[in-house]
Structure formats: C-alpha cells, structure tokens
N, C-alpha and C. Protein backbone atom coordinates (compact mmCIF):
# COMPACT_ATOMS: atom_id res chain seq x y z
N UNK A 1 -13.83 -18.93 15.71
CA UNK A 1 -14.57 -18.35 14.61
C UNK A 1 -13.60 -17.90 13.52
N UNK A 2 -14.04 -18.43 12.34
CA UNK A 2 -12.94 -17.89 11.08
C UNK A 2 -13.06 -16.28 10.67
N UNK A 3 -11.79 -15.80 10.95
CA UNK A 3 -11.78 -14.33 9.68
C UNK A 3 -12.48 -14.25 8.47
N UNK A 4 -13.43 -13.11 8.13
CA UNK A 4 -13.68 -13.19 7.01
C UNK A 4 -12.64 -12.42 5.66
N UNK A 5 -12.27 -13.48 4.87
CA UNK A 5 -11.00 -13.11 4.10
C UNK A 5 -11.33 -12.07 3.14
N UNK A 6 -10.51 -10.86 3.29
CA UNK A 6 -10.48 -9.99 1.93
C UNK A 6 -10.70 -10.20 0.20
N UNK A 7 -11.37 -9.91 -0.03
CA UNK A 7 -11.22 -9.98 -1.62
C UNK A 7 -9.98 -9.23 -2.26
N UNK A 8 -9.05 -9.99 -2.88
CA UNK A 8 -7.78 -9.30 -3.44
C UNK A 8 -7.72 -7.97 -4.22
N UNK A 9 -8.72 -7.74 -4.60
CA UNK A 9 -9.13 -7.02 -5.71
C UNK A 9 -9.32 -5.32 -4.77
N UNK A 10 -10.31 -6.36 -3.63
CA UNK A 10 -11.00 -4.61 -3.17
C UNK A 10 -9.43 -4.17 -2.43
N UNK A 11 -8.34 -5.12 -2.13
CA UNK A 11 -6.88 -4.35 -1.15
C UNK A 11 -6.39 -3.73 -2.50
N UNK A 12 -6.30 -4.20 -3.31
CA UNK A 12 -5.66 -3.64 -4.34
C UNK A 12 -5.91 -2.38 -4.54
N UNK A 13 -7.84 -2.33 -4.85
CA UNK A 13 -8.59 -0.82 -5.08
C UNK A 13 -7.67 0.50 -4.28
N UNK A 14 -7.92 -0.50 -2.95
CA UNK A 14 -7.21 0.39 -1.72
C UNK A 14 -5.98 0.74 -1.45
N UNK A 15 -4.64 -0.28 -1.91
CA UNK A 15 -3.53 0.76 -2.70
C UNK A 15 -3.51 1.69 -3.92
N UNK A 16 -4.35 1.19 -4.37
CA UNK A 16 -4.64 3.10 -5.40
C UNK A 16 -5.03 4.18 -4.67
N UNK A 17 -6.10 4.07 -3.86
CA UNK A 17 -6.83 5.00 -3.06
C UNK A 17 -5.23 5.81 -2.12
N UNK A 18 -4.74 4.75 -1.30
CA UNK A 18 -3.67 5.27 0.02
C UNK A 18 -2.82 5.97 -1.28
N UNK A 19 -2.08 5.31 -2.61
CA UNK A 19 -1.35 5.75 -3.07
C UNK A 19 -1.60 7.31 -3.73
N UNK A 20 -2.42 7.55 -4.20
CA UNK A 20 -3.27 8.63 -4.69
C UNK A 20 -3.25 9.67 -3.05
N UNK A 21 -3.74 9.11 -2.37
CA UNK A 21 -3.44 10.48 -1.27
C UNK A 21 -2.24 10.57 -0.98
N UNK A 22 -1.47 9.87 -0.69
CA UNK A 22 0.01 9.72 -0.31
C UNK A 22 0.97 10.83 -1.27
N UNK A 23 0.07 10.84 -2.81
CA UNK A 23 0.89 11.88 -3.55
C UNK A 23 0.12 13.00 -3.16
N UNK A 24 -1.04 13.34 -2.85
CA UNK A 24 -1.67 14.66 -3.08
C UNK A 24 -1.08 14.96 -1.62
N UNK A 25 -0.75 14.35 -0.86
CA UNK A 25 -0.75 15.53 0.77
C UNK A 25 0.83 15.41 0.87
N UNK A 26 1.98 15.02 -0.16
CA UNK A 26 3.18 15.39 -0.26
C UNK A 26 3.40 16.73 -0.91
N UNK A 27 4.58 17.33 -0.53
CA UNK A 27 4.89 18.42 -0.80
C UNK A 27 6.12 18.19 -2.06
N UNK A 28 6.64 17.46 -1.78
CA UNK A 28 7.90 17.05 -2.61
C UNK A 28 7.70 16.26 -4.04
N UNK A 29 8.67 16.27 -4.94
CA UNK A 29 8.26 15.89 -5.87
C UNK A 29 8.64 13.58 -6.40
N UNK A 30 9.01 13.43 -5.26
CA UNK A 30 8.78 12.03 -5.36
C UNK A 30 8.90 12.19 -3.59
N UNK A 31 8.39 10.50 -3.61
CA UNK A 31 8.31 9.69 -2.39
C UNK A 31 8.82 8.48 -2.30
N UNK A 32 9.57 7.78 -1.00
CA UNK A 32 9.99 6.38 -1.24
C UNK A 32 9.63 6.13 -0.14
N UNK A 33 8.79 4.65 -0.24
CA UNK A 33 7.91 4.12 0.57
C UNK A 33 8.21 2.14 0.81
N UNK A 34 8.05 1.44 2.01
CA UNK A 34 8.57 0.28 1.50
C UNK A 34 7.19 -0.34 1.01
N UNK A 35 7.51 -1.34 0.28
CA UNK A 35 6.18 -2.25 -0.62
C UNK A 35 5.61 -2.53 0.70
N UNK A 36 5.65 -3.38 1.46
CA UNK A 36 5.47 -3.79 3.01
C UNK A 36 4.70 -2.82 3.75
N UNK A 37 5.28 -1.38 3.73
CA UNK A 37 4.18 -0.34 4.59
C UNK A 37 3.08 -0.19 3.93
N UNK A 38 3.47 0.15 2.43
CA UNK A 38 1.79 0.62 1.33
C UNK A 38 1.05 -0.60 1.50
N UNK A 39 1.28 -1.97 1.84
CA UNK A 39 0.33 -3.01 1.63
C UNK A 39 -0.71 -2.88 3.15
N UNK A 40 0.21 -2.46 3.68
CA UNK A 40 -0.55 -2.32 5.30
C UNK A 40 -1.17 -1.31 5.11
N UNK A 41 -0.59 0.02 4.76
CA UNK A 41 -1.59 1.10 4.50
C UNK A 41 -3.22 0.96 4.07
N UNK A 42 -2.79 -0.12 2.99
CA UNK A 42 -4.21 -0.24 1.99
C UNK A 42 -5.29 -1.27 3.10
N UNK A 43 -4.52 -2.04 3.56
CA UNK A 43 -5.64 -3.02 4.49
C UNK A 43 -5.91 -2.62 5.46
N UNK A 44 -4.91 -1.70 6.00
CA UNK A 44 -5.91 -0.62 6.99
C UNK A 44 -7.21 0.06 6.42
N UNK A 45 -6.68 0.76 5.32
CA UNK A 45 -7.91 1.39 4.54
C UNK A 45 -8.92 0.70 4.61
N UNK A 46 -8.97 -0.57 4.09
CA UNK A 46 -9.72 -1.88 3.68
C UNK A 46 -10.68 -1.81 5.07
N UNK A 47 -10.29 -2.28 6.11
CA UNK A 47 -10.60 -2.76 7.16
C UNK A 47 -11.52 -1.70 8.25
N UNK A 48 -10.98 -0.29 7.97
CA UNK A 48 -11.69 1.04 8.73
C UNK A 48 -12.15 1.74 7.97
N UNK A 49 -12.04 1.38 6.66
CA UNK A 49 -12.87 1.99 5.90
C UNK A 49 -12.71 3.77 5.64
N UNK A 50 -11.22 4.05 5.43
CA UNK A 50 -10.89 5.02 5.61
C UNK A 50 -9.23 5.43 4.88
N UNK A 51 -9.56 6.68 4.20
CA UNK A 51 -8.31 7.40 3.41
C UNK A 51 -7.43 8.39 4.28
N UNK A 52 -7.77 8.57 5.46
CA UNK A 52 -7.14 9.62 6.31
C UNK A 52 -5.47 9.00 6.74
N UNK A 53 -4.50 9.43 6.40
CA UNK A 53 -3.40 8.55 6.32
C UNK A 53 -3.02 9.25 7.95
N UNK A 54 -3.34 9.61 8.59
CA UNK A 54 -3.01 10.25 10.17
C UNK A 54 -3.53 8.67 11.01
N UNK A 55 -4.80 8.49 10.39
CA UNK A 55 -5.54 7.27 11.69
C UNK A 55 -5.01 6.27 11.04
N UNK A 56 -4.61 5.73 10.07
CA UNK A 56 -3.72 4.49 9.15
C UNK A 56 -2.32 4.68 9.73
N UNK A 57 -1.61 5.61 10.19
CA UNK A 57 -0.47 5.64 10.21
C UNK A 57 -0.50 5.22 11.95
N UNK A 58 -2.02 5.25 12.88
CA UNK A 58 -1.63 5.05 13.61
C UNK A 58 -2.08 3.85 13.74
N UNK A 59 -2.68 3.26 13.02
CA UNK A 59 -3.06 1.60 13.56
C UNK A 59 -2.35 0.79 12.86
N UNK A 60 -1.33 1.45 12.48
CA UNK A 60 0.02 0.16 11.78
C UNK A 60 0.33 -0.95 12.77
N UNK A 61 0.67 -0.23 14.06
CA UNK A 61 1.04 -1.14 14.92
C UNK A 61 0.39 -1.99 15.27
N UNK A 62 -1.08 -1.50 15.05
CA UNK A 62 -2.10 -2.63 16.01
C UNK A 62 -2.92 -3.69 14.87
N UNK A 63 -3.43 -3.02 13.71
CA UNK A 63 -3.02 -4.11 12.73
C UNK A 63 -2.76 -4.56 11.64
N UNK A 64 -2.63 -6.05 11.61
CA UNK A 64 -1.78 -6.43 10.57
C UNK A 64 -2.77 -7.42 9.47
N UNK A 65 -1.72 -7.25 8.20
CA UNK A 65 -2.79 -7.68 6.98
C UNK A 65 -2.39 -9.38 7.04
N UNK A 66 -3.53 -10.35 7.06
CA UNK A 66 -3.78 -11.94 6.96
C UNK A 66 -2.05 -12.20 6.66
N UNK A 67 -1.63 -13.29 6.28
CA UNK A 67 -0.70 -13.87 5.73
C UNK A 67 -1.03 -14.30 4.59
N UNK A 68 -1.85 -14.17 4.06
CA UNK A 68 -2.04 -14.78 2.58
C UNK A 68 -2.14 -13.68 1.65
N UNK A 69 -1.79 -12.53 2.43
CA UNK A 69 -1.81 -11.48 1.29
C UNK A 69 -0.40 -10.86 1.75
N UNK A 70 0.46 -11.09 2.13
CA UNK A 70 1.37 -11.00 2.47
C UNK A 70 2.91 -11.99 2.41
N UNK A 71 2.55 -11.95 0.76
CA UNK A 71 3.42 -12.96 -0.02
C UNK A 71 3.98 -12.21 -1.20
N UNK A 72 4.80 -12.94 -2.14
CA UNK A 72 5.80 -12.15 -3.30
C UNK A 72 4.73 -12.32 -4.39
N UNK A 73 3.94 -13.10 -4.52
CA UNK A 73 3.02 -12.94 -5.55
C UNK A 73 2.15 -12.27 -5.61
N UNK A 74 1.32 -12.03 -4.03
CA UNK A 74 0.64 -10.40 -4.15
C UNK A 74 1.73 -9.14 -3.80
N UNK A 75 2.66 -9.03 -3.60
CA UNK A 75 3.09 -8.14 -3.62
C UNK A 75 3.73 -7.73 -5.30
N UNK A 76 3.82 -8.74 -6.39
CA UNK A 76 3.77 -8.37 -7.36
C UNK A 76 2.39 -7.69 -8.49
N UNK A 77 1.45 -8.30 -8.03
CA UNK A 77 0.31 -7.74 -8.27
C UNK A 77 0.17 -6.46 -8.02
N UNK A 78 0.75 -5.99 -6.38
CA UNK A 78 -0.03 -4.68 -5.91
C UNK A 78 1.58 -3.82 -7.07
N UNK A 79 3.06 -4.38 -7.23
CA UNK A 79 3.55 -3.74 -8.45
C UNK A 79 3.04 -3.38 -9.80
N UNK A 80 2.48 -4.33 -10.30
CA UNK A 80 1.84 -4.06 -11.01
C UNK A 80 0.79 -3.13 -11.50
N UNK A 81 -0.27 -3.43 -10.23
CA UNK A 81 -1.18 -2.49 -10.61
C UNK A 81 -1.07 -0.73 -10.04
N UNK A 82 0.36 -0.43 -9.31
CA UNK A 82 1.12 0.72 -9.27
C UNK A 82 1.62 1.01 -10.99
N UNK A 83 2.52 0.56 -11.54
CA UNK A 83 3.10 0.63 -12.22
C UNK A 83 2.01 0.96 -13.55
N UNK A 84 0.88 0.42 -13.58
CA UNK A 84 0.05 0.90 -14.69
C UNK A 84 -1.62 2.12 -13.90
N UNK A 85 -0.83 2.39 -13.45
CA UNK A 85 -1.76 3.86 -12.39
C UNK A 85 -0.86 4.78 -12.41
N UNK A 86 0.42 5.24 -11.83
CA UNK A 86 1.41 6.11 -11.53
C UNK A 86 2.75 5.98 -11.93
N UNK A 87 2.94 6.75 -11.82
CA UNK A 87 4.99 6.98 -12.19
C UNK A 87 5.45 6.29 -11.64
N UNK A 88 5.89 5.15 -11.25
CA UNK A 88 6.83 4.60 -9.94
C UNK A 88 7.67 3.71 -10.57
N UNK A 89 8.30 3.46 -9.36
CA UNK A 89 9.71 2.67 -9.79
C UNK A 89 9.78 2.00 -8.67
N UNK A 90 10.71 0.79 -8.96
CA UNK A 90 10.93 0.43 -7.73
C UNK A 90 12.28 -0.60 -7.53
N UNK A 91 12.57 -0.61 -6.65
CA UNK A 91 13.70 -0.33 -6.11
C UNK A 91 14.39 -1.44 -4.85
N UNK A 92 15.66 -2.05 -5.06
CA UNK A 92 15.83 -2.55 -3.88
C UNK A 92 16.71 -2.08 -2.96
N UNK A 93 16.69 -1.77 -1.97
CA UNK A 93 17.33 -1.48 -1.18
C UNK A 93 17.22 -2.07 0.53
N UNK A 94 18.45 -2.34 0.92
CA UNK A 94 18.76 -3.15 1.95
C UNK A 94 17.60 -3.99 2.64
N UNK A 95 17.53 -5.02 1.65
CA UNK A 95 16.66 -6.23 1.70
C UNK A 95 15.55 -5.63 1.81
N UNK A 96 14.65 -4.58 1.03
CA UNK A 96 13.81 -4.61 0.92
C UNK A 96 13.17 -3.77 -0.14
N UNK A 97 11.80 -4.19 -0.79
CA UNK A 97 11.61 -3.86 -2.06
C UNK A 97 10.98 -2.50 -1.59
N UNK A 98 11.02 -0.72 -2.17
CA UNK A 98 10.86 0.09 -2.51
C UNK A 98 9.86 0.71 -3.41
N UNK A 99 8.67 1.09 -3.39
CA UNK A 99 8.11 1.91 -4.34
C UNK A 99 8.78 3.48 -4.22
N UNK A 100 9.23 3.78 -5.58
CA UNK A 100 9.60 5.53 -5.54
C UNK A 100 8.61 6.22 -6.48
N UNK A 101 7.38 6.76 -5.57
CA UNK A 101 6.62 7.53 -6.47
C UNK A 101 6.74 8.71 -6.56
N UNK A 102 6.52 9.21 -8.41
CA UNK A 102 6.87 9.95 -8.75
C UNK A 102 5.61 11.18 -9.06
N UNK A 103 5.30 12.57 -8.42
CA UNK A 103 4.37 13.18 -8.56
C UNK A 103 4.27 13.72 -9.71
N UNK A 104 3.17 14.01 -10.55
CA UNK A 104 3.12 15.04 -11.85
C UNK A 104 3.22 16.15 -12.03
C-alpha cells in the first residue's frame, strides 16, 4: 500500500509552527539548531498533529520524514521561508547546515 505523500506547503506551515515554539519556550537569547532536526521536528508536527516539542523530541527516533522531502532543494525552501518569518542565520558547521535563531 502506497504512503500518502505530504503536501510541501502544509511541512513548511509546520516549520513555522515548531520554529515559533522553539523560540517562545527558550530562555536564551538565540538558538542553534541543525536544518536536518527542524525538518524532522516539523513532520513530526505534520504527522501527530502536534506543537508539544517534549512528544516531537521523542518520536525523532521512531520517525522519519519520506525522502523526497529530504533533499537540498527542500531544505532550501524550508531556508527560505525561515529567513522571511524570523531572525536567522545560517551557518555551516562541520558538514552540516545550521539555523541560528535569533529571539526578539
């Protein structure tokens, strides 16, 4: 039986959503996060239907987002549509790309 495939748009919605809590339940005044975890974050969201970053943080392990959204061209998209929502920057560091968000 085939997966039914995500709409790009609604994972996207859902890195605004994870990213938006991710700043409100920090204490500090930036965060650095890898592009790779926030994309999983959001398709967790996607998938359980849920902003609680406690039950997302625990089904990282168990699951994982398609392979077709898990490429350099959506991962430039989900830059993008960070970059015109929030402060961020981003960043490479030891082979891997970085969001550093910045709180208001």
């Amino acid at each position: 039986m085939r997966e039914k495939v995500p709409d790009k748009r609604k994972i996207l919605d859902h890195v605004l959503l994870v990213t938006g809590q991710l700043l409100k339940d920090t204490k500090s005044k930036k965060i650095s996060i890898k592009l790779r975890t926030l994309l999983r974050y959001a398709y967790i969201s996607y998938v359980r239907k849920t902003v609680n970053l406690s039950t997302i943080r625990g089904l990282v392990p168990r699951i994982r987002p398609p392979s077709r959204l898990t490429n350099q061209y959506f991962y430039r998209d989900v830059e993008d549509v960070l970059r015109r929502n929030f402060k961020v920057k981003i960043e490479n560091k030891r082979n891997f790309r970085y969001v550093v968000l910045y709180k208001d």
